[in-house]
PDB file of N, CA and C in Angstrom:
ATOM      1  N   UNK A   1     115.996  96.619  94.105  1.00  0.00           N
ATOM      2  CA  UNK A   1     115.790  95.744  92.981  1.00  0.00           C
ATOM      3  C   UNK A   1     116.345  94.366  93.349  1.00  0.00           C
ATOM      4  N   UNK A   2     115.963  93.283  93.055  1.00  0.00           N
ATOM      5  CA  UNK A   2     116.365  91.867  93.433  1.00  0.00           C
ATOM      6  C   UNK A   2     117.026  91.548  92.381  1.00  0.00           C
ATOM      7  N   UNK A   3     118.208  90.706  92.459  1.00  0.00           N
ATOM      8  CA  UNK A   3     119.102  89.843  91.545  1.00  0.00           C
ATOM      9  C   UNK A   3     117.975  88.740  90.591  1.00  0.00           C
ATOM     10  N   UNK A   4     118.358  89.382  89.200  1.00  0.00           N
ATOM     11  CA  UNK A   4     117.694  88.475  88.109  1.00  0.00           C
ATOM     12  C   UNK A   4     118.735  87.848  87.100  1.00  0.00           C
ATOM     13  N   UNK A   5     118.508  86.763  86.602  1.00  0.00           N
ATOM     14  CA  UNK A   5     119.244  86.589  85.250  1.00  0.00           C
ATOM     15  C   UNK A   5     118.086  86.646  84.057  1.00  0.00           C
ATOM     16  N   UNK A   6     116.857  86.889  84.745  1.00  0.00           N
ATOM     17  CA  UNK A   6     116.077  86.093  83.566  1.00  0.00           C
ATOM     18  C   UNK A   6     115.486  88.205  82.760  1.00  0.00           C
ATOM     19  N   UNK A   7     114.443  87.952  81.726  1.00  0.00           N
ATOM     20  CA  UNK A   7     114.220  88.885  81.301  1.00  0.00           C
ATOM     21  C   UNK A   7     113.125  90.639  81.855  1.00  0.00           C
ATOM     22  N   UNK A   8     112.906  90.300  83.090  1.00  0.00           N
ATOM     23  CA  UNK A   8     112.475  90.921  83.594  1.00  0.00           C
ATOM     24  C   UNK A   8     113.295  91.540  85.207  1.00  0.00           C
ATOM     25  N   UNK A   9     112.533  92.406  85.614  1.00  0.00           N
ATOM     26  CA  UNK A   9     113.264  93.094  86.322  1.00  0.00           C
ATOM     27  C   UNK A   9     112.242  93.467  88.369  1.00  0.00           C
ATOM     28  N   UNK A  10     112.240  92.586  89.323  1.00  0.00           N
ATOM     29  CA  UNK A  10     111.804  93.649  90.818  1.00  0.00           C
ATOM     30  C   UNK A  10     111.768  94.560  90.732  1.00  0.00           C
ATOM     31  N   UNK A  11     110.852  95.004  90.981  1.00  0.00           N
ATOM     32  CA  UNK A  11     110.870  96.503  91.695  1.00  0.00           C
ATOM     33  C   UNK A  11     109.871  96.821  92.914  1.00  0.00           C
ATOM     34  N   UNK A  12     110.927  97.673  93.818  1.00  0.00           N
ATOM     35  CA  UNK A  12     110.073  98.098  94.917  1.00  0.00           C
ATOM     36  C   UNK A  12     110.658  99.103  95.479  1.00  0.00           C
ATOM     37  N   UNK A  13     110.315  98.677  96.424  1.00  0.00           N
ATOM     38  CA  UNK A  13     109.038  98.681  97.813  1.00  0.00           C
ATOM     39  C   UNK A  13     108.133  99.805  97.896  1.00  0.00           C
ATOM     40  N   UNK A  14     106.920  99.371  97.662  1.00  0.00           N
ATOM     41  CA  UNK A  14     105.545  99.771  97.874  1.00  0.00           C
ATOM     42  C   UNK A  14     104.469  99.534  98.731  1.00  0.00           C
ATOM     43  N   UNK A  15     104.397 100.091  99.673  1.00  0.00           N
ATOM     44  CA  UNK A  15     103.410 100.002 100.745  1.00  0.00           C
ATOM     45  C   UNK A  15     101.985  99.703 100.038  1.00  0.00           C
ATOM     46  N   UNK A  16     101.909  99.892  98.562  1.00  0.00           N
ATOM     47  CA  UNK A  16     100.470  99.683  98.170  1.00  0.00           C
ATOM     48  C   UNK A  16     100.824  99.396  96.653  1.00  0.00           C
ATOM     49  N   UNK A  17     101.247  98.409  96.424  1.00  0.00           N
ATOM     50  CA  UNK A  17     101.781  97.992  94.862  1.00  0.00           C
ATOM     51  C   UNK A  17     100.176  97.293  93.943  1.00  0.00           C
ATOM     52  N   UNK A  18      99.426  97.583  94.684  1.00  0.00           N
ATOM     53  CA  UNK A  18      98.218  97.280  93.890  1.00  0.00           C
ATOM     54  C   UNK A  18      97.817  98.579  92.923  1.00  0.00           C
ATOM     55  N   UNK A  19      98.102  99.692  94.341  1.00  0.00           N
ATOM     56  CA  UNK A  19      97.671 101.119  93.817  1.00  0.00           C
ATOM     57  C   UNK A  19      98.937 101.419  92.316  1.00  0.00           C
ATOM     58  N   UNK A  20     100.048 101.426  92.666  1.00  0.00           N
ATOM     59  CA  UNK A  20     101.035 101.768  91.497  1.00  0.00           C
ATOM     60  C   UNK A  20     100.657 100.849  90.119  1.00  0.00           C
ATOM     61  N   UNK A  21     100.488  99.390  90.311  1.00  0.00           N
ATOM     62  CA  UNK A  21     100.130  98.780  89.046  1.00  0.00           C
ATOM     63  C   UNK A  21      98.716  99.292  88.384  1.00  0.00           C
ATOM     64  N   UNK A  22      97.909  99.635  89.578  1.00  0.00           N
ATOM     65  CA  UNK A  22      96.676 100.063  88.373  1.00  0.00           C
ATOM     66  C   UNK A  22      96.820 101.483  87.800  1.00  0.00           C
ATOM     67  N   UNK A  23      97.573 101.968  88.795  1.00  0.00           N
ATOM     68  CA  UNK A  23      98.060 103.623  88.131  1.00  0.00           C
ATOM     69  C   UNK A  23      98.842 103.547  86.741  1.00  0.00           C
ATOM     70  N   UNK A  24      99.368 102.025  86.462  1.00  0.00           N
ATOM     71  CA  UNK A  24      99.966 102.087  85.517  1.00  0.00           C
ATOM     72  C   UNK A  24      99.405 101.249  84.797  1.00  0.00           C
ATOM     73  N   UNK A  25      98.566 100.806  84.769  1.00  0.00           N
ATOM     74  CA  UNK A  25      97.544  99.692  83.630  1.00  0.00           C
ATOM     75  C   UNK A  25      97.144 101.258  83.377  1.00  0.00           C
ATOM     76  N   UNK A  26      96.609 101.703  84.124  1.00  0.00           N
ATOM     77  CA  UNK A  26      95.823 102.822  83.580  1.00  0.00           C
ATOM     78  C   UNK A  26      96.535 103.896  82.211  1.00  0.00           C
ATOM     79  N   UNK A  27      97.792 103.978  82.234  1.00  0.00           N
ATOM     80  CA  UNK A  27      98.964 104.557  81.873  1.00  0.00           C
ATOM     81  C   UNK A  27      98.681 103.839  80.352  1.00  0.00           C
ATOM     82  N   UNK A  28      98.284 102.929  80.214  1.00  0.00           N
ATOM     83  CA  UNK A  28      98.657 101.982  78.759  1.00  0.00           C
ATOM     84  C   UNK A  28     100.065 100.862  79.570  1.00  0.00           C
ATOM     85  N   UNK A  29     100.209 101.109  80.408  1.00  0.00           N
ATOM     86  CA  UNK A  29     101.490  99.972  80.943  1.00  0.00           C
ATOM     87  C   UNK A  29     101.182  99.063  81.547  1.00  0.00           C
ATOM     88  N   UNK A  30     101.428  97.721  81.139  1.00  0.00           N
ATOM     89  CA  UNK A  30     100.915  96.393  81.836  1.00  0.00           C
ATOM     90  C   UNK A  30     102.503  95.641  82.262  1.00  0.00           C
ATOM     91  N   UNK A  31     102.012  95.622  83.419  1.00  0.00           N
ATOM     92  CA  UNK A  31     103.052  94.975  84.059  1.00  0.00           C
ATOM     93  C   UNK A  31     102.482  93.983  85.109  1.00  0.00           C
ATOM     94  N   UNK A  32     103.433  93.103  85.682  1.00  0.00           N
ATOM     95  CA  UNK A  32     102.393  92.316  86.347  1.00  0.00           C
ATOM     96  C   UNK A  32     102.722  92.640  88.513  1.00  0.00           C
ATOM     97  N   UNK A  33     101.413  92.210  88.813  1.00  0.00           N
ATOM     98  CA  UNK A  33     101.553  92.446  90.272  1.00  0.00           C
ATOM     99  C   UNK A  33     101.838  91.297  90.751  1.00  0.00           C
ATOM    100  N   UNK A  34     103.185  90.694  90.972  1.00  0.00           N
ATOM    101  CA  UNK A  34     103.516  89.054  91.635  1.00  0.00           C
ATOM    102  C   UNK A  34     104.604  89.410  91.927  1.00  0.00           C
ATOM    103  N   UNK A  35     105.254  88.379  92.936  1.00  0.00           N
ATOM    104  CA  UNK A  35     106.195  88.322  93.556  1.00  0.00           C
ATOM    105  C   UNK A  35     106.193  88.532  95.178  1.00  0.00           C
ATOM    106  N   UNK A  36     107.481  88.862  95.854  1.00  0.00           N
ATOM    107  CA  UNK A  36     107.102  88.808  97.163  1.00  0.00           C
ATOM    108  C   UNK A  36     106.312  90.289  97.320  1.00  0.00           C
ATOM    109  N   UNK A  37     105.977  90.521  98.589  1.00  0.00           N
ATOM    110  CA  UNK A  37     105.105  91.522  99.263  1.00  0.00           C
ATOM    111  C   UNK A  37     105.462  92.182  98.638  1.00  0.00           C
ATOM    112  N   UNK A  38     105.008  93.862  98.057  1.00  0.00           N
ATOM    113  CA  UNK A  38     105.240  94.955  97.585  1.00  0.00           C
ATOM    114  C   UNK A  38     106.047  95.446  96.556  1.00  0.00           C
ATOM    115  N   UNK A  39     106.446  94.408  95.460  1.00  0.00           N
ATOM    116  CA  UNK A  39     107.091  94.355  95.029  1.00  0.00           C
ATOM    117  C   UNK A  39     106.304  93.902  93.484  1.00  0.00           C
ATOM    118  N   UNK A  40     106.852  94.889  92.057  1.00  0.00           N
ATOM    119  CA  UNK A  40     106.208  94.688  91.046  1.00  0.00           C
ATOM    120  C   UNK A  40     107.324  93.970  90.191  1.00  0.00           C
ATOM    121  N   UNK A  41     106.581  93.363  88.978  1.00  0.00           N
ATOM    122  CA  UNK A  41     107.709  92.917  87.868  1.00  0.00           C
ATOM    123  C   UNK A  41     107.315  93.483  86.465  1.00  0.00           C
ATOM    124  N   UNK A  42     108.439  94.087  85.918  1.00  0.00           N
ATOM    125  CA  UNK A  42     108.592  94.402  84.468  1.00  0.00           C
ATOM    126  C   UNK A  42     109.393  93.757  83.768  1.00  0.00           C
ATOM    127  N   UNK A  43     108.668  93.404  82.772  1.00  0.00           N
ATOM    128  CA  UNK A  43     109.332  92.480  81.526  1.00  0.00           C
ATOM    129  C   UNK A  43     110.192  93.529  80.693  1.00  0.00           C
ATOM    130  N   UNK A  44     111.239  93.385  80.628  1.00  0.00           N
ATOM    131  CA  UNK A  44     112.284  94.419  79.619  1.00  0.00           C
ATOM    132  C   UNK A  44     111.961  94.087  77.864  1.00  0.00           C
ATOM    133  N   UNK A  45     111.538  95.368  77.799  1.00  0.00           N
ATOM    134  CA  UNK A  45     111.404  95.393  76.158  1.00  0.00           C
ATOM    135  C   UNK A  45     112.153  96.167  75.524  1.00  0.00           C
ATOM    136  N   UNK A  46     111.311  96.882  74.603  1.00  0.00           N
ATOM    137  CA  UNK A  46     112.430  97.156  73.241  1.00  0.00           C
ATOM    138  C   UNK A  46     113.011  98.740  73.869  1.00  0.00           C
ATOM    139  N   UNK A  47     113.830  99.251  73.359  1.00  0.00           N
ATOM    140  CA  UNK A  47     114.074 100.908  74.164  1.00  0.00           C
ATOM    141  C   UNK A  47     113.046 101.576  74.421  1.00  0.00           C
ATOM    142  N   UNK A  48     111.912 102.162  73.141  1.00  0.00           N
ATOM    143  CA  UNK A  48     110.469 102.658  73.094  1.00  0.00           C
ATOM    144  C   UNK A  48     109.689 102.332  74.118  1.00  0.00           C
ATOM    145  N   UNK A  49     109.750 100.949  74.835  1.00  0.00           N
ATOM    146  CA  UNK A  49     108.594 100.193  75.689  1.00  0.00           C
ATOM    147  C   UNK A  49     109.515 100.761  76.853  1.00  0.00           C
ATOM    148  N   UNK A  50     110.465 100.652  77.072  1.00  0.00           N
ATOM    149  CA  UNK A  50     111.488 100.812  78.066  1.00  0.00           C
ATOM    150  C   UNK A  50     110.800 102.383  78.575  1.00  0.00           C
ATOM    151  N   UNK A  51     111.173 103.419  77.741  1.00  0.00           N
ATOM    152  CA  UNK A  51     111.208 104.553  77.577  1.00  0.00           C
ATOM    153  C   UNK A  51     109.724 104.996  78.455  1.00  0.00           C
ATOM    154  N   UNK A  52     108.786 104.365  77.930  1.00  0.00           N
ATOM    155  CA  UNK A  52     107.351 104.662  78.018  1.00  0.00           C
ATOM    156  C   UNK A  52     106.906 104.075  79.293  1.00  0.00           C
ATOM    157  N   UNK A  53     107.325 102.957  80.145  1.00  0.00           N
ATOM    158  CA  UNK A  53     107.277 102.427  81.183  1.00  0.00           C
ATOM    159  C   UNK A  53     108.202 103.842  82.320  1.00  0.00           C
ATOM    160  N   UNK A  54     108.922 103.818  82.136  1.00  0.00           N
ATOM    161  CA  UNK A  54     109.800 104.947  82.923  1.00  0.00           C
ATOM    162  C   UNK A  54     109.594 105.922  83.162  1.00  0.00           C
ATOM    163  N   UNK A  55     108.495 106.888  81.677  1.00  0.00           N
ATOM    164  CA  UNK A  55     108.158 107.991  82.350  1.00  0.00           C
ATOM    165  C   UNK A  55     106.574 107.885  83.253  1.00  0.00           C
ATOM    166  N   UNK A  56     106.048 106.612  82.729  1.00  0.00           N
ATOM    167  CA  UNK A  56     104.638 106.749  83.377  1.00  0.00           C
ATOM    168  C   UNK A  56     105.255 106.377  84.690  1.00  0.00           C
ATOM    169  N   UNK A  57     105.980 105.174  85.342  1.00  0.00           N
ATOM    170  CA  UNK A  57     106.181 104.981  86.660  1.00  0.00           C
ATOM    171  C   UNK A  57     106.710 106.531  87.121  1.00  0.00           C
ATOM    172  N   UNK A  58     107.767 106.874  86.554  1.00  0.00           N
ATOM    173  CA  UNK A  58     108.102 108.392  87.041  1.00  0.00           C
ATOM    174  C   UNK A  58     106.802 109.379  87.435  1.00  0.00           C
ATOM    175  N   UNK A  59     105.596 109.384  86.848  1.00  0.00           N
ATOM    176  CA  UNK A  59     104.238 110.502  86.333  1.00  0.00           C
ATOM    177  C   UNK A  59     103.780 109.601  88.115  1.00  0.00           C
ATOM    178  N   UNK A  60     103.483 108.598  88.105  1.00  0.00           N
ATOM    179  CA  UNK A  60     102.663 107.741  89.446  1.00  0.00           C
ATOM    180  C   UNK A  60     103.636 108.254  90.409  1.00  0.00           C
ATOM    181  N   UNK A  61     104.826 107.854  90.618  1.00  0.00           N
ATOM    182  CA  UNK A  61     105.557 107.909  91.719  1.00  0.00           C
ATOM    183  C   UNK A  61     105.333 109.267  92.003  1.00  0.00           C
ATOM    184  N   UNK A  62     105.657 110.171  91.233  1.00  0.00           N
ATOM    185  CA  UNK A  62     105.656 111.702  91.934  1.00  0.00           C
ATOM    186  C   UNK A  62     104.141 112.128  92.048  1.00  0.00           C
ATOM    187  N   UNK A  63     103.068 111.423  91.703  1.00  0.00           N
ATOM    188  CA  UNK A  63     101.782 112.170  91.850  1.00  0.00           C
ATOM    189  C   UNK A  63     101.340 111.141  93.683  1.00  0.00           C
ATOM    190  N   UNK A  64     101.869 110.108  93.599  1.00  0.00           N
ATOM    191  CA  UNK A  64     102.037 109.475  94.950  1.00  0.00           C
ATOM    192  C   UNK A  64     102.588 109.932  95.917  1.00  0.00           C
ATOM    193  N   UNK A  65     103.755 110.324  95.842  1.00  0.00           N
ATOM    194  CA  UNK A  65     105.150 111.089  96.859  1.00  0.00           C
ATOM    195  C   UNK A  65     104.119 111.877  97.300  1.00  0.00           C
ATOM    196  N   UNK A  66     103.863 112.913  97.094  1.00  0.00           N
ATOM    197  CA  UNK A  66     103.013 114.166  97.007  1.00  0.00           C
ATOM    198  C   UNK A  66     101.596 114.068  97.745  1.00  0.00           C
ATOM    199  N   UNK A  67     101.339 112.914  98.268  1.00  0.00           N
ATOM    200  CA  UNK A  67     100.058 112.454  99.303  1.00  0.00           C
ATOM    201  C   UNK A  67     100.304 112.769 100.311  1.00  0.00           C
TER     202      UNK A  67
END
């Protein structure tokens, strides 16, 4: 994760961060694909949004691992 002050949060490293963001548009989760190489950004919301972002990245990551 990279040092933020502001309201969102890095995340990585993804050899294919195109594939994880549409796995998660797909999810109902919009997050955006910018920043350096492989690396996604989530805007921190309310606990509920929090909550719901976490288990879908959790649902992608392990249906990914598993390739």
């Amino acid at each position: 994760m990279a040092d933020s002050d502001a309201n969102f949060v890095m995340f990585g490293l993804f050899d294919d961060r195109h594939l994880i963001w549409s796995e998660l548009l797909r999810r109902g989760i919009l997050i955006r694909e910018t920043g350096p190489h492989g690396y996604l950004r989530v805007s921190i919301g309310t606990a509920t949004e929090m909550a719901a972002f976490r288990t879908a990245l959790l649902t992608v990551m392990h249906t990914y691992a598993s390739r």
